[in-house]
C-alpha atoms as a PDB file:
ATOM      1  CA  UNK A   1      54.952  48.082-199.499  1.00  0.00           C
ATOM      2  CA  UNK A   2      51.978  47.335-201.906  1.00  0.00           C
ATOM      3  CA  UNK A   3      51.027  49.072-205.515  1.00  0.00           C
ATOM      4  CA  UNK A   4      48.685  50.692-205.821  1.00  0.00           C
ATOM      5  CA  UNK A   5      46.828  51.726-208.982  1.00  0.00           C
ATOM      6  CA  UNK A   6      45.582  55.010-210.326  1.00  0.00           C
ATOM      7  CA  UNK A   7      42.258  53.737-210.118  1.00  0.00           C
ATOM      8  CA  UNK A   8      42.411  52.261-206.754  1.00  0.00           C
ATOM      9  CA  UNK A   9      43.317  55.581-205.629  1.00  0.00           C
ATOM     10  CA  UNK A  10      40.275  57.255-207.251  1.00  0.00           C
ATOM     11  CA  UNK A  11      38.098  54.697-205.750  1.00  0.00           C
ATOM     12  CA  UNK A  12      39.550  55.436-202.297  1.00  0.00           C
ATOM     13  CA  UNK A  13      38.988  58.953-202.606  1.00  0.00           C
ATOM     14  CA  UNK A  14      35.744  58.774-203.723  1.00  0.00           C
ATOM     15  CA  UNK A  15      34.645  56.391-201.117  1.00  0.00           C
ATOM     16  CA  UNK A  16      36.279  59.006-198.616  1.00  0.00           C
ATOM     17  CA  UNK A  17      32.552  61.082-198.156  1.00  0.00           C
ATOM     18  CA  UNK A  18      30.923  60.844-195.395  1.00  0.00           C
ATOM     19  CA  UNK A  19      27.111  61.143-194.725  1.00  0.00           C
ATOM     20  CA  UNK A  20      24.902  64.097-193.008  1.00  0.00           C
ATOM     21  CA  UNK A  21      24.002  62.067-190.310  1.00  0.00           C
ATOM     22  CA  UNK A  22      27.870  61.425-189.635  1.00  0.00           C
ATOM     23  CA  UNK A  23      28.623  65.556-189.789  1.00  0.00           C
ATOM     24  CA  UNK A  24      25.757  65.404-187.345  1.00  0.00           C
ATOM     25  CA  UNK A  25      26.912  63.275-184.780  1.00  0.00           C
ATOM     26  CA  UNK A  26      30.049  64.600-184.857  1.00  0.00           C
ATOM     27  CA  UNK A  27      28.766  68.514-184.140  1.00  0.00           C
ATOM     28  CA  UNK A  28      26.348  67.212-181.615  1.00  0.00           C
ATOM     29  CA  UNK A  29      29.269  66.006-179.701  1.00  0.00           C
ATOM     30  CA  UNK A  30      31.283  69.402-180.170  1.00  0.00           C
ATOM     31  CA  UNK A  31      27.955  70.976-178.637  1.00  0.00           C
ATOM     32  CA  UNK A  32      28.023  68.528-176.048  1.00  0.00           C
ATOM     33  CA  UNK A  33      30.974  69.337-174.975  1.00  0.00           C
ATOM     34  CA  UNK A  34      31.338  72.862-175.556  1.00  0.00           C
ATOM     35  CA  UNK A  35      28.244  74.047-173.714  1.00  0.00           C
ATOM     36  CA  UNK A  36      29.323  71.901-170.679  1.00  0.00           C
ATOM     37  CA  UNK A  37      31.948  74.246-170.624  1.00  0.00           C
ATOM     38  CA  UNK A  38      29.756  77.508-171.018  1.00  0.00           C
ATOM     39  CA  UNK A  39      30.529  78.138-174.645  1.00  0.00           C
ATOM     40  CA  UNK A  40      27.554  79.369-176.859  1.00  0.00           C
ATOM     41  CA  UNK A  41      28.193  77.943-180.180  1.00  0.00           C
ATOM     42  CA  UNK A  42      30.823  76.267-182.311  1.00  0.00           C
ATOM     43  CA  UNK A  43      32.562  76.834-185.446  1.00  0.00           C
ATOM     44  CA  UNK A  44      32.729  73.822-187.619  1.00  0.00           C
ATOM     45  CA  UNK A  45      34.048  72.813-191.313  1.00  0.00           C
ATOM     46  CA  UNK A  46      32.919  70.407-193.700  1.00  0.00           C
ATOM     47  CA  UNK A  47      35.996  69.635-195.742  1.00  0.00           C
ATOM     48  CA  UNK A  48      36.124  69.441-199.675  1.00  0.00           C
ATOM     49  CA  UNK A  49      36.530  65.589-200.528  1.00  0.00           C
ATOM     50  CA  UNK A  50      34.340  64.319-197.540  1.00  0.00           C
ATOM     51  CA  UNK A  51      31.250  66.648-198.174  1.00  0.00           C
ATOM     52  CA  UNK A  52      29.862  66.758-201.193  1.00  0.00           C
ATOM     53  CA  UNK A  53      28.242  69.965-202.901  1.00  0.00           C
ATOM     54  CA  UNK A  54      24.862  71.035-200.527  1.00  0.00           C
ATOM     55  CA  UNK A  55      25.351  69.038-197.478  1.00  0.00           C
ATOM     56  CA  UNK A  56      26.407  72.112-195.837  1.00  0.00           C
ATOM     57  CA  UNK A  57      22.104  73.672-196.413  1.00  0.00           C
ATOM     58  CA  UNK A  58      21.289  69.644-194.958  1.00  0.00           C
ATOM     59  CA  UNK A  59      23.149  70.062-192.052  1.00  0.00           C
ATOM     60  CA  UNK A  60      22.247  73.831-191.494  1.00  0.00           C
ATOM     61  CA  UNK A  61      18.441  72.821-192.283  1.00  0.00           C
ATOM     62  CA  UNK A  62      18.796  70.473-189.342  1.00  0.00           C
ATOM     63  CA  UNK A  63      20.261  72.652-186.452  1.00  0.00           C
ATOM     64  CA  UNK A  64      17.440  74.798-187.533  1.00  0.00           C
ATOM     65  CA  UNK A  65      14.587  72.734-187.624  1.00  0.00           C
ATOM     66  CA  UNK A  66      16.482  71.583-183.958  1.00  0.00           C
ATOM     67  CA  UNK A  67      15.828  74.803-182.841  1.00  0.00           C
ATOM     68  CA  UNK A  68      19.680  76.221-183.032  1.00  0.00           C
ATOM     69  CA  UNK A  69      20.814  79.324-184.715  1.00  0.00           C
ATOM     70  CA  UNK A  70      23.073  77.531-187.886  1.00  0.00           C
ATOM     71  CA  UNK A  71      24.667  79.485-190.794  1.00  0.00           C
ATOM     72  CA  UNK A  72      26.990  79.577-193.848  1.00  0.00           C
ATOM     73  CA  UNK A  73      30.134  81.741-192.563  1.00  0.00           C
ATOM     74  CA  UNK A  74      32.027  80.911-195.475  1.00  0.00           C
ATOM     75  CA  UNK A  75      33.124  79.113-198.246  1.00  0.00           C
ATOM     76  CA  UNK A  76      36.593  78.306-199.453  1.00  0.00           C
ATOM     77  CA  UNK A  77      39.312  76.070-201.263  1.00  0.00           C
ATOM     78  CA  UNK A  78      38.812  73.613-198.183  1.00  0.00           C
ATOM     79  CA  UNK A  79      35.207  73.804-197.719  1.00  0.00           C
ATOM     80  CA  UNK A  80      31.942  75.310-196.017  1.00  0.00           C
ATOM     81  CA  UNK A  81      32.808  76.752-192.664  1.00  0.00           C
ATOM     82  CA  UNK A  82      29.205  76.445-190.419  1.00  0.00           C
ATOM     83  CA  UNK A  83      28.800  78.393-187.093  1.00  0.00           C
ATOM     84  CA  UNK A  84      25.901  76.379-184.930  1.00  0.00           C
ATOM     85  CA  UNK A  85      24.884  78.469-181.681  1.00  0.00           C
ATOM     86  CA  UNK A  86      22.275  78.382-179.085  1.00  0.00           C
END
């Protein structure tokens, strides 16, 4: 077992985001899948620790611009919940 230091685990955590264009691939794979099998939209988090504050309006803005209905259901302790339809 290694040590591991206070700030080490900081460091981890903060390196722990992950980008738009990540959320993005990931959701466009969810729609992928789910329309194959005749669904109309998806519901879809973006987690407290790996978003940061107003990536939820980037990745809403994006959907939109794409042509998808994309909105803010709601916002809690573990995040922005985003339904994406079409």
């Amino acid at each position: 077992m290694t040590s591991i230091t206070p700030e080490q685990a900081r460091a981890h955590t903060d390196a722990a985001t992950r980008s738009t264009a990540e959320f993005i691939r990931d959701f466009d794979d969810c729609i992928d899948a789910n329309s194959k099998r005749g669904e109309r939209r998806i519901v879809v988090a973006l987690a407290r620790g790996l978003a940061r504050e107003g990536q939820h309006d980037e990745v809403i803005r994006h959907y939109q611009q794409r042509g998808f209905d994309a909105e803010l259901l709601s916002v809690n302790g573990q995040g922005w919940n985003l339904q994406i339809s079409w």
